[in-house]
C-alpha atoms as a PDB file:
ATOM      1  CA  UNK A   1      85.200 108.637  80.058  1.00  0.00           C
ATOM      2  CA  UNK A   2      84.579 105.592  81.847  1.00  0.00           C
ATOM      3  CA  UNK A   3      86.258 103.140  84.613  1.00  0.00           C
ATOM      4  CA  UNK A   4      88.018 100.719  83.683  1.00  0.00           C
ATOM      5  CA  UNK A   5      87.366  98.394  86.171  1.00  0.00           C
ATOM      6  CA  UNK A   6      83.515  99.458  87.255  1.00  0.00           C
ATOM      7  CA  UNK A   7      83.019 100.850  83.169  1.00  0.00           C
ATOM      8  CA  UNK A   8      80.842 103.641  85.283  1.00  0.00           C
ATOM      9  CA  UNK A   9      81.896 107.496  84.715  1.00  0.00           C
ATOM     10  CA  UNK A  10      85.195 108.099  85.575  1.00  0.00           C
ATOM     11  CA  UNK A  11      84.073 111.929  87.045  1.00  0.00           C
ATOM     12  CA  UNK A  12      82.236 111.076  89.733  1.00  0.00           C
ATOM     13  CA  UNK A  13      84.312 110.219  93.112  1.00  0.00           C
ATOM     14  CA  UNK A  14      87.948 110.659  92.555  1.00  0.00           C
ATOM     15  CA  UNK A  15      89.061 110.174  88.892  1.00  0.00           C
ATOM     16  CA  UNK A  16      92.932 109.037  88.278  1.00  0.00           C
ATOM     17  CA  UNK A  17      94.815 107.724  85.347  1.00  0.00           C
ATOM     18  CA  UNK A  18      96.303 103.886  86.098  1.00  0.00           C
ATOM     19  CA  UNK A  19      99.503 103.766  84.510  1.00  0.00           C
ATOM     20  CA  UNK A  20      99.221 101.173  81.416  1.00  0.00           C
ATOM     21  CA  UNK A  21      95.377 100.859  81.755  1.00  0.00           C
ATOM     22  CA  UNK A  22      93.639 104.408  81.436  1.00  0.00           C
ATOM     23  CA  UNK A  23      91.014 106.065  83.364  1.00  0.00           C
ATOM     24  CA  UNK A  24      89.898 104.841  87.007  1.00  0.00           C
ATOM     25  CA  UNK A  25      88.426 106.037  89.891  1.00  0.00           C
ATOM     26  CA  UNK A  26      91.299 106.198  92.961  1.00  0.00           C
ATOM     27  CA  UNK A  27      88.574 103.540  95.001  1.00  0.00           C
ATOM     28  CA  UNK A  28      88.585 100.681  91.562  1.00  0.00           C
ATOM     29  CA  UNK A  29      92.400 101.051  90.860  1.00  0.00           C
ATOM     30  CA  UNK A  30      93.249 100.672  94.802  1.00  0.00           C
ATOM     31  CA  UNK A  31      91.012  97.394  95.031  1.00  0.00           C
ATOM     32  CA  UNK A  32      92.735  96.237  91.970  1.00  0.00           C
ATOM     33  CA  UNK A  33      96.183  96.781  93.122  1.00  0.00           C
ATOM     34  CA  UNK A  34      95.079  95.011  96.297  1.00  0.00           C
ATOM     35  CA  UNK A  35      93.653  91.918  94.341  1.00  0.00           C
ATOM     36  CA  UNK A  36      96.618  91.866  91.989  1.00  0.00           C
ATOM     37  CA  UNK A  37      99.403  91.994  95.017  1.00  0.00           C
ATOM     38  CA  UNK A  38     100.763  94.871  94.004  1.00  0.00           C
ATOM     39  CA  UNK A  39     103.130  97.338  96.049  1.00  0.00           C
ATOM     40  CA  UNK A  40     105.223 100.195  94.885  1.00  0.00           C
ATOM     41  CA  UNK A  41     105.227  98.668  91.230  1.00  0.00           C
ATOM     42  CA  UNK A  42     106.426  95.432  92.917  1.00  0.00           C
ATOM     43  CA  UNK A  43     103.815  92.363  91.952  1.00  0.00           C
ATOM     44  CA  UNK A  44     104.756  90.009  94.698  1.00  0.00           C
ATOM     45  CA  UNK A  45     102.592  87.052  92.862  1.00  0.00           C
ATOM     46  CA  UNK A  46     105.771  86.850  90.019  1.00  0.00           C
ATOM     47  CA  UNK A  47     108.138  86.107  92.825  1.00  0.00           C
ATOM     48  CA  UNK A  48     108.996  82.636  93.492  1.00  0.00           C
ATOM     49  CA  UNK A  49     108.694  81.082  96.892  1.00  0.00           C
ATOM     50  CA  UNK A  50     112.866  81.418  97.228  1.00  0.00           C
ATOM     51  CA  UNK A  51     112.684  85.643  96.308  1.00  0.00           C
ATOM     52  CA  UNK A  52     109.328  85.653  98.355  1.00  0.00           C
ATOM     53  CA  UNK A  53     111.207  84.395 101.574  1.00  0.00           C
ATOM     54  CA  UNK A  54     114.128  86.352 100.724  1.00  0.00           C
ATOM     55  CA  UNK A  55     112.192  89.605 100.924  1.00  0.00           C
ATOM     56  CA  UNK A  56     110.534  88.711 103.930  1.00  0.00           C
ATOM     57  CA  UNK A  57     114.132  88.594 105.523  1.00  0.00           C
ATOM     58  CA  UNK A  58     115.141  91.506 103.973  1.00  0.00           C
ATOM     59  CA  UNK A  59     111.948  93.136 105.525  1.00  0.00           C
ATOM     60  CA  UNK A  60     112.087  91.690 108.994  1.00  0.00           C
ATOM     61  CA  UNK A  61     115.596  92.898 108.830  1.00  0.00           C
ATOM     62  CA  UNK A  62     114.964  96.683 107.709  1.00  0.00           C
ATOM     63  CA  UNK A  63     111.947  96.504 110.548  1.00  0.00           C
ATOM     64  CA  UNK A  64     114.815  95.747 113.659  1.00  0.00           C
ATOM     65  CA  UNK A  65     116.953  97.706 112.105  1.00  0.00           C
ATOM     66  CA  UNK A  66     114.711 100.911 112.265  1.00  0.00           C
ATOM     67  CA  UNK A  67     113.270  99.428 115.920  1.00  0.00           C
ATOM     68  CA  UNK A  68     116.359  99.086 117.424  1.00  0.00           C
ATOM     69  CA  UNK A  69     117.561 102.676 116.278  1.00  0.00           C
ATOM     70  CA  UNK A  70     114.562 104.450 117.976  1.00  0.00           C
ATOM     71  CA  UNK A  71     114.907 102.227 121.388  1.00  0.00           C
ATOM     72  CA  UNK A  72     118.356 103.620 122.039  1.00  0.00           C
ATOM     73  CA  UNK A  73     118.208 105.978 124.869  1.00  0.00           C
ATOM     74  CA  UNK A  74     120.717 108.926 124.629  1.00  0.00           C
ATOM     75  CA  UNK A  75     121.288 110.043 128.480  1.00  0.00           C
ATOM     76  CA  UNK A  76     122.936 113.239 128.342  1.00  0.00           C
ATOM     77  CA  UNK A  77     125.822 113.793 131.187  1.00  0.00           C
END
């Protein structure tokens, strides 16, 4: 059983199955993912520049959201 991105043995290191492309090792399919812009099954190189911007917002807007919930100081009375 070999890589399918180095086509060296799949058993040595840390062998996974990619979904939709067979055996890897965890190292290959991670540097592939990386290459490909890939995150949580989202490929961010088939969104346009308009969806691209709109996620950054949506982003920037989860990130204060989540700040601004662990700044607040509960003083206790």
């Amino acid at each position: 059983m070999k890589c399918c991105f180095c086509f060296k043995s799949a058993l040595g290191g840390t062998p996974i199955t990619a979904p939709g492309i067979g055996p890897a090792h965890q190292a290959c399919y991670e540097k592939y993912l990386i290459e490909q812009r890939v995150f949580q099954s989202l490929n961010l190189r088939n969104l346009t520049d308009t969806e691209l911007g709109d996620l950054l917002e949506m982003a920037t807007m989860e990130r204060n959201a989540r700040q601004s919930t662990c700044d607040e100081v509960e003083i206790w009375a």
